[in-house]
PDB file of N, CA and C in Angstrom:
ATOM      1  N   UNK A   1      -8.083-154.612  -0.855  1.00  0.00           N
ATOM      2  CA  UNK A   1      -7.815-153.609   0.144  1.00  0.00           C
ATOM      3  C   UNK A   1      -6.305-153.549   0.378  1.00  0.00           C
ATOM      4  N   UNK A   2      -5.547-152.347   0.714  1.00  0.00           N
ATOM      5  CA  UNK A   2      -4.472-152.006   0.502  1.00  0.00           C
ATOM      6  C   UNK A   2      -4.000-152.247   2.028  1.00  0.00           C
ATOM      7  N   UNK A   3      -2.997-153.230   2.652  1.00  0.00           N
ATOM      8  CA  UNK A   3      -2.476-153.113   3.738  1.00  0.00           C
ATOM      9  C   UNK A   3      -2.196-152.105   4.717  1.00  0.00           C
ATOM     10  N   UNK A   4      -2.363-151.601   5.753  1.00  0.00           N
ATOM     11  CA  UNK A   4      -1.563-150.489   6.172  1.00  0.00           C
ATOM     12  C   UNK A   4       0.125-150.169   6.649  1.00  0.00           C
ATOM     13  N   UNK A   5      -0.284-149.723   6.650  1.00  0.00           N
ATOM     14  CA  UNK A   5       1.352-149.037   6.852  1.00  0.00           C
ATOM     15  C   UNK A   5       1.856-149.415   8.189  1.00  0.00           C
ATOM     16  N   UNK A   6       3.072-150.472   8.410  1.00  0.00           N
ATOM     17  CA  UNK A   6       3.121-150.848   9.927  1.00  0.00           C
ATOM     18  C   UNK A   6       3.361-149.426  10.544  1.00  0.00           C
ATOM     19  N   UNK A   7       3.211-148.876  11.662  1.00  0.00           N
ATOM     20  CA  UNK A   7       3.397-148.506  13.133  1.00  0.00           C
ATOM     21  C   UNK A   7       5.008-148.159  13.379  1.00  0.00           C
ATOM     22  N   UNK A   8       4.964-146.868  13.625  1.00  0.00           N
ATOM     23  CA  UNK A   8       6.833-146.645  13.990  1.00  0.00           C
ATOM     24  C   UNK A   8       6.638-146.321  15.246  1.00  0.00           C
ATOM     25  N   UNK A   9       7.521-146.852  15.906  1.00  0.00           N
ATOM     26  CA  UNK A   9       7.699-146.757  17.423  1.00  0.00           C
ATOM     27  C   UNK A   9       9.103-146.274  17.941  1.00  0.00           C
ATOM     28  N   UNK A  10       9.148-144.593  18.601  1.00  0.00           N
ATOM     29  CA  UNK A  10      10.248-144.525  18.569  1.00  0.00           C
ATOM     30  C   UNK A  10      10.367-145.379  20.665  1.00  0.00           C
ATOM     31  N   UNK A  11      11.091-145.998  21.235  1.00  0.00           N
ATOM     32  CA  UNK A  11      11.652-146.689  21.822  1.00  0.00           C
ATOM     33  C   UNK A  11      12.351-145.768  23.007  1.00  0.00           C
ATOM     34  N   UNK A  12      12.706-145.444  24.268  1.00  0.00           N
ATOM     35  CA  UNK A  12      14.009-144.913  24.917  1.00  0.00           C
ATOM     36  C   UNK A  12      13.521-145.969  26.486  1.00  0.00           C
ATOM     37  N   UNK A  13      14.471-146.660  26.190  1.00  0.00           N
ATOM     38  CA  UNK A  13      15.112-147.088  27.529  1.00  0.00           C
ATOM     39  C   UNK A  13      16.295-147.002  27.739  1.00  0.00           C
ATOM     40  N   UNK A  14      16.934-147.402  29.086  1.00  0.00           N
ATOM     41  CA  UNK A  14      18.122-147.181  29.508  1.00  0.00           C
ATOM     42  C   UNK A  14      19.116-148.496  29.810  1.00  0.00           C
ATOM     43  N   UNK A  15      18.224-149.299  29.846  1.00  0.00           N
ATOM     44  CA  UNK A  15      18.828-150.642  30.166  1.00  0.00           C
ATOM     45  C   UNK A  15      18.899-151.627  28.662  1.00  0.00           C
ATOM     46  N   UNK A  16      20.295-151.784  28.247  1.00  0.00           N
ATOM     47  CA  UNK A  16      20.239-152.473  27.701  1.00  0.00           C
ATOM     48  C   UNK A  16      19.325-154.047  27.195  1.00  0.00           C
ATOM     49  N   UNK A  17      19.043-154.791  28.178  1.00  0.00           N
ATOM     50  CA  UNK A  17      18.716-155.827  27.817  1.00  0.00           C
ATOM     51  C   UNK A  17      16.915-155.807  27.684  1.00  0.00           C
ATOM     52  N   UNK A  18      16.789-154.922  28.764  1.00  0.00           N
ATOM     53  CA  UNK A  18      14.890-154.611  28.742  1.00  0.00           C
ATOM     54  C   UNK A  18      14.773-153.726  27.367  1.00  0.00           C
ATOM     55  N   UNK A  19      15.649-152.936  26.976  1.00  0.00           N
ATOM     56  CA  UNK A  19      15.229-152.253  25.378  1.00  0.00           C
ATOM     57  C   UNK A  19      15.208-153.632  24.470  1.00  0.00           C
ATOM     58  N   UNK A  20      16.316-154.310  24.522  1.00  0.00           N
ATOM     59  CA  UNK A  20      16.272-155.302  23.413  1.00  0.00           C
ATOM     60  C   UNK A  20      15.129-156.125  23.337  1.00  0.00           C
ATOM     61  N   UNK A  21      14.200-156.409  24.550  1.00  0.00           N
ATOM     62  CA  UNK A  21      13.483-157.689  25.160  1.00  0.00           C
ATOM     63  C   UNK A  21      11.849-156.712  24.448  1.00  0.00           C
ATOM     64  N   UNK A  22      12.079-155.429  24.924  1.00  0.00           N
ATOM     65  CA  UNK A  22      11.430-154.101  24.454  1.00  0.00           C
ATOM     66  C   UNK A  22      10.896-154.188  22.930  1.00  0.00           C
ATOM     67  N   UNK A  23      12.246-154.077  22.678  1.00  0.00           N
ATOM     68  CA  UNK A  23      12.099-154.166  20.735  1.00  0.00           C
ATOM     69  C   UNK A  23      11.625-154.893  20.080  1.00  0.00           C
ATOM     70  N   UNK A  24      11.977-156.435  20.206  1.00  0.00           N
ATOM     71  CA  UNK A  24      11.984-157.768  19.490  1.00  0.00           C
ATOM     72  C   UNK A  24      10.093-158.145  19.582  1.00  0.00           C
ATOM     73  N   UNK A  25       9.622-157.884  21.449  1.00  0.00           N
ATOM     74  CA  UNK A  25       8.400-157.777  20.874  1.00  0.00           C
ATOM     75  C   UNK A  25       7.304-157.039  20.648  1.00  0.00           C
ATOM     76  N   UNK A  26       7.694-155.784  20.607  1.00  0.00           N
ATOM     77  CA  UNK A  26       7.208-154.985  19.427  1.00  0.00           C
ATOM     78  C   UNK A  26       7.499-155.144  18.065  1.00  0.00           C
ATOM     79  N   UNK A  27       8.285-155.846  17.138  1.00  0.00           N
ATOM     80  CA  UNK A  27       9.358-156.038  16.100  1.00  0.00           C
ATOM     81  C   UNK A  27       8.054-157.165  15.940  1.00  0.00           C
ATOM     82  N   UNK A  28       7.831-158.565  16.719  1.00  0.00           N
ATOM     83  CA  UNK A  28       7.136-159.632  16.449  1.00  0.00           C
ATOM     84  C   UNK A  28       5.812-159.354  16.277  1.00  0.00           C
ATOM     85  N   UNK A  29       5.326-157.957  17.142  1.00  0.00           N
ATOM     86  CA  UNK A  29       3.762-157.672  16.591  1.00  0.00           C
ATOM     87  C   UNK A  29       3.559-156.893  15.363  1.00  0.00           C
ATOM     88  N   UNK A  30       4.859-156.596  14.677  1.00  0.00           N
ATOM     89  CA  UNK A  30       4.645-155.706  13.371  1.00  0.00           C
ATOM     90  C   UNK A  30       4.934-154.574  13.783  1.00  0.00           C
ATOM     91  N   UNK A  31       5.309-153.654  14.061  1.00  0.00           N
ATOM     92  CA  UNK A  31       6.160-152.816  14.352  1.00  0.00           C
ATOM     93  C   UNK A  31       6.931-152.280  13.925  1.00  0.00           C
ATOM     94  N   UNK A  32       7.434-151.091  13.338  1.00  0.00           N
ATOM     95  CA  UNK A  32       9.134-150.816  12.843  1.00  0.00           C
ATOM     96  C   UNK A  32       9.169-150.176  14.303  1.00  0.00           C
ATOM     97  N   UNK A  33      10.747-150.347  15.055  1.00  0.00           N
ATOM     98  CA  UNK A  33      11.059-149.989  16.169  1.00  0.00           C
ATOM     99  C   UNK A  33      12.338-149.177  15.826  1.00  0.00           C
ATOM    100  N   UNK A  34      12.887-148.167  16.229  1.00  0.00           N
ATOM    101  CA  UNK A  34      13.998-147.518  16.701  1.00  0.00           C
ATOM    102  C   UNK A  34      13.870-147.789  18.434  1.00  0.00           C
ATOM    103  N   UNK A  35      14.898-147.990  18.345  1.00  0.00           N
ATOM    104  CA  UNK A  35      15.272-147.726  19.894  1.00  0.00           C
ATOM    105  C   UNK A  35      16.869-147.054  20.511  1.00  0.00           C
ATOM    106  N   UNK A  36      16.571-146.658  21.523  1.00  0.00           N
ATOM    107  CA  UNK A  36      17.850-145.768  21.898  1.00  0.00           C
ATOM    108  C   UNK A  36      17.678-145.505  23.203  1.00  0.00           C
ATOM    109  N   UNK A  37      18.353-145.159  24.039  1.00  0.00           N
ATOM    110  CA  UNK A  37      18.824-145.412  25.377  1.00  0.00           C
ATOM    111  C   UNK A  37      18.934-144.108  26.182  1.00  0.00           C
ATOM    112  N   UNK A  38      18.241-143.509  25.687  1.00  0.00           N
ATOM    113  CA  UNK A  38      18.351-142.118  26.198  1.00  0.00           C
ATOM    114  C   UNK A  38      17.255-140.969  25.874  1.00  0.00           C
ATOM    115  N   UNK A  39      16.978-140.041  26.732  1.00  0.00           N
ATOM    116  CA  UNK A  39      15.835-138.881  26.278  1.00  0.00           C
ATOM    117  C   UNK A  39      16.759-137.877  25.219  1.00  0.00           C
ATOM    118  N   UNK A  40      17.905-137.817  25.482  1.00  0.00           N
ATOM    119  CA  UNK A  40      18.593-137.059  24.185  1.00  0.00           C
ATOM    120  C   UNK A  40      19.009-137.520  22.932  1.00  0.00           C
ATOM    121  N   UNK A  41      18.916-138.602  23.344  1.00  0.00           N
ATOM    122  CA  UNK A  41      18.893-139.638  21.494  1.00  0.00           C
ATOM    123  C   UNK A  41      17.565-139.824  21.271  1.00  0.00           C
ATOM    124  N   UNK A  42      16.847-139.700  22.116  1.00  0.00           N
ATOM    125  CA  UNK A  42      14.892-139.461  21.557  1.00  0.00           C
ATOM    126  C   UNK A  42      15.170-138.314  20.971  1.00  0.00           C
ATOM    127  N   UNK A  43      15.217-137.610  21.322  1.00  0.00           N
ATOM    128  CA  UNK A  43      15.121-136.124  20.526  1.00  0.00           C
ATOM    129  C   UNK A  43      15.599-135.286  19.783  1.00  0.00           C
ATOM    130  N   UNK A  44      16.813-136.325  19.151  1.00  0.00           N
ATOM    131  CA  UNK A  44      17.891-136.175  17.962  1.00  0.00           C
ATOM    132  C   UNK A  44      17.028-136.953  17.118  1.00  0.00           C
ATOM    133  N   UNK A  45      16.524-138.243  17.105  1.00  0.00           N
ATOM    134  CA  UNK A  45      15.936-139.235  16.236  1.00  0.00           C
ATOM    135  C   UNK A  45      14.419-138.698  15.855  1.00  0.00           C
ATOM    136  N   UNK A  46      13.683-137.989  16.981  1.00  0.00           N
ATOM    137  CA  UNK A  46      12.695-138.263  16.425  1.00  0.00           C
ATOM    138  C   UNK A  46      12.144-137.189  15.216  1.00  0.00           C
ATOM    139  N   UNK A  47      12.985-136.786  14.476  1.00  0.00           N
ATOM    140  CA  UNK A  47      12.669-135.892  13.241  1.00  0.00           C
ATOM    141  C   UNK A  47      12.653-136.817  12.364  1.00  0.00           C
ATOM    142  N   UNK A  48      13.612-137.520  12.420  1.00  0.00           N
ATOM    143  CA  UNK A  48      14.136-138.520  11.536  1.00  0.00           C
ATOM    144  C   UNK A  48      13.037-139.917  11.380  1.00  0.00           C
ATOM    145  N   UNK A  49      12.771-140.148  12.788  1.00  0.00           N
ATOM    146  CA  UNK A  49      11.539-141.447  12.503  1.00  0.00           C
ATOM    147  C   UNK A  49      10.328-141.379  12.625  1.00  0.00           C
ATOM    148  N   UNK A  50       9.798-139.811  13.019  1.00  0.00           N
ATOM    149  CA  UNK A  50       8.401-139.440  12.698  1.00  0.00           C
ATOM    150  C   UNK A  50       7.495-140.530  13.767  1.00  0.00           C
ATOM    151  N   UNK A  51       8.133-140.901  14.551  1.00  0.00           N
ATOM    152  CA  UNK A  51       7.324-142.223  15.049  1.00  0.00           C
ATOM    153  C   UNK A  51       5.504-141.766  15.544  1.00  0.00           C
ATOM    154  N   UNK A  52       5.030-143.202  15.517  1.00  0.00           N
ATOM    155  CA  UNK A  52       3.659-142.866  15.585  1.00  0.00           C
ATOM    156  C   UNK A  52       2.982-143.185  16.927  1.00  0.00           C
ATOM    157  N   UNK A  53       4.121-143.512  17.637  1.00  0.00           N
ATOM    158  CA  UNK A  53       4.048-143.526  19.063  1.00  0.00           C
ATOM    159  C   UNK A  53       5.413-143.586  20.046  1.00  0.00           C
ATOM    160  N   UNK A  54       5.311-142.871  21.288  1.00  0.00           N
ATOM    161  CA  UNK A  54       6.576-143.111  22.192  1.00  0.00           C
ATOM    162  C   UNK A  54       5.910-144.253  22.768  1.00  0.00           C
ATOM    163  N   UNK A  55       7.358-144.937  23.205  1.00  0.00           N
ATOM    164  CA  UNK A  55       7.661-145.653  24.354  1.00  0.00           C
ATOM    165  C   UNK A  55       8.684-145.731  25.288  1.00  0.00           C
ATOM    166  N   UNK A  56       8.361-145.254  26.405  1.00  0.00           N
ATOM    167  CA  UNK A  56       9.491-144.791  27.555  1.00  0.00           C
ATOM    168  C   UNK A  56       9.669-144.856  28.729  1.00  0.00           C
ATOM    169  N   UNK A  57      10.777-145.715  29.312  1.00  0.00           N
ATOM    170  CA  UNK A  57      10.734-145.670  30.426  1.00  0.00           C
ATOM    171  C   UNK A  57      10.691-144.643  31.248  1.00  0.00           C
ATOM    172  N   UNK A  58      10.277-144.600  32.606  1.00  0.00           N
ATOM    173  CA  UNK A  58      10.148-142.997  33.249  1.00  0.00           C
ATOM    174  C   UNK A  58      11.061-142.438  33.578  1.00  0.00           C
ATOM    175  N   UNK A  59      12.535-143.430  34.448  1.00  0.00           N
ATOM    176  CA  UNK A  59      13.487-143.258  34.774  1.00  0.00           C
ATOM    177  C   UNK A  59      14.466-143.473  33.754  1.00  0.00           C
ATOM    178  N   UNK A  60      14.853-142.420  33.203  1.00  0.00           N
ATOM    179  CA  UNK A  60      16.303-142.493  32.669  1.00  0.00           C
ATOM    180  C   UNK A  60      17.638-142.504  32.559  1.00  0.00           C
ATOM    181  N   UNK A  61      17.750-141.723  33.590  1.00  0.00           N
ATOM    182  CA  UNK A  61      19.189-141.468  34.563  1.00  0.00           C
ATOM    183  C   UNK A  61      18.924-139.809  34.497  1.00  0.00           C
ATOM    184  N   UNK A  62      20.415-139.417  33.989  1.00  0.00           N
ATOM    185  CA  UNK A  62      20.714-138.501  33.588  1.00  0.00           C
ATOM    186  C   UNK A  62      19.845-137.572  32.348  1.00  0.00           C
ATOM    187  N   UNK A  63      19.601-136.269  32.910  1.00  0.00           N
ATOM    188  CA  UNK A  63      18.469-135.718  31.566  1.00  0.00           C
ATOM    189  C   UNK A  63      16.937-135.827  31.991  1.00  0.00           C
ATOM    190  N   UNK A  64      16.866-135.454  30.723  1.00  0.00           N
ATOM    191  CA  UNK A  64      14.644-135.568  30.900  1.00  0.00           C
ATOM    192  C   UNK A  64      14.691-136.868  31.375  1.00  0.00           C
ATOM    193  N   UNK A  65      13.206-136.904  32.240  1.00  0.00           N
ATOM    194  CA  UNK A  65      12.892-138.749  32.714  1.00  0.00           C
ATOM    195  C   UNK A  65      12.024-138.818  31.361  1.00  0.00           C
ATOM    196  N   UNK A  66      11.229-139.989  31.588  1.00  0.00           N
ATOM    197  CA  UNK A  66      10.207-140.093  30.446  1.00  0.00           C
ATOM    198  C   UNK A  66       9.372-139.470  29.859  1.00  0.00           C
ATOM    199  N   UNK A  67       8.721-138.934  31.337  1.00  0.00           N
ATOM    200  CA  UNK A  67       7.722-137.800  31.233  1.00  0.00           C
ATOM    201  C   UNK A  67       7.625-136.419  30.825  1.00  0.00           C
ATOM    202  N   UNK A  68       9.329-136.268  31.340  1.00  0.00           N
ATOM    203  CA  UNK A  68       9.099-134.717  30.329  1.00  0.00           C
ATOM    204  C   UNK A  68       9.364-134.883  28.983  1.00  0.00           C
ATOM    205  N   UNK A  69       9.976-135.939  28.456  1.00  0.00           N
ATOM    206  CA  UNK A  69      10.746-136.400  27.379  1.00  0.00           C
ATOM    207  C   UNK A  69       9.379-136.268  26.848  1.00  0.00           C
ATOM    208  N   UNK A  70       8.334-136.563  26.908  1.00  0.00           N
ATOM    209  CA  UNK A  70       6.947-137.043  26.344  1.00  0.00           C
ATOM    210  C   UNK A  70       6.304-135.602  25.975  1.00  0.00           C
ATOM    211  N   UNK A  71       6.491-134.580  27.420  1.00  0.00           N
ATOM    212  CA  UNK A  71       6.188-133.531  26.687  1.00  0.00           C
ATOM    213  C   UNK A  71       7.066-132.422  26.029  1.00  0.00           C
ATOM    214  N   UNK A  72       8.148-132.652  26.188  1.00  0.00           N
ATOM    215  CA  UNK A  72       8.654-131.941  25.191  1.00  0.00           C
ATOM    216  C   UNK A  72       8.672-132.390  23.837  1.00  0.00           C
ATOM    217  N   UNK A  73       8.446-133.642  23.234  1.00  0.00           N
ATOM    218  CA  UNK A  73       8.026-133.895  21.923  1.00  0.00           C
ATOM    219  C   UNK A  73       6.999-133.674  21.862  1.00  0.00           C
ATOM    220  N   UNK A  74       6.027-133.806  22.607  1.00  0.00           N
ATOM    221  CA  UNK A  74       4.365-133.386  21.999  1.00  0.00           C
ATOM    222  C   UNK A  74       4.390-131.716  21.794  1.00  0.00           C
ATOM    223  N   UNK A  75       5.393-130.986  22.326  1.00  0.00           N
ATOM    224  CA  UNK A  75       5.430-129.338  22.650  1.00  0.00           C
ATOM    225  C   UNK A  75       5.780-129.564  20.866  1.00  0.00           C
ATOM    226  N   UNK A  76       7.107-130.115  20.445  1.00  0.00           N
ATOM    227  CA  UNK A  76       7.677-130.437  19.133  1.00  0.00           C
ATOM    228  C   UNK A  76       6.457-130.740  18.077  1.00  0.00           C
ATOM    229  N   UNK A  77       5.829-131.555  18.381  1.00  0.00           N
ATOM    230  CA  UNK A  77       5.048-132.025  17.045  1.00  0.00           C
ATOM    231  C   UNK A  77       3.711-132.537  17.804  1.00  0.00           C
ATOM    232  N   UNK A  78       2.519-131.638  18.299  1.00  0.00           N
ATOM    233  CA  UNK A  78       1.182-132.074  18.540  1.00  0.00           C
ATOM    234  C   UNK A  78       0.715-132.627  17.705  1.00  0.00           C
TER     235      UNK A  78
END
């Protein structure tokens, strides 16, 4: 039987150290992770990493929070 294909996770938090803490264990459960720090670097990247799931904090600062960030990619690619 042929392995599957790990899981791309595109990543947006805002806080440095909770993205990293974020990544590593998703990264340890098998995972490929992008991560990036922002709802407008979500939505530059995610053409590029096709990911097979978001993960996002709600509060971002500045810009989309999580939630719209969530639906404006699902508006992008249902």
């Amino acid at each position: 039987m042929t392995p599957a294909a790990p899981r791309t996770v595109l990543l947006v938090e805002d806080h440095a150290m909770t993205r990293a803490l974020v990544q590593r264990s998703l990264e340890d459960d098998g995972f490929v992770v992008t991560a990036v720090d922002s709802a407008r670097g979500a939505i530059r990247a995610f053409d590029d990493v096709d990911p097979d799931v978001l993960v996002a904090d709600i509060n971002l600062g500045a810009g989309p929070n999580g939630v719209e960030l969530a639906t404006i990619l699902r508006a992008h690619a249902p």
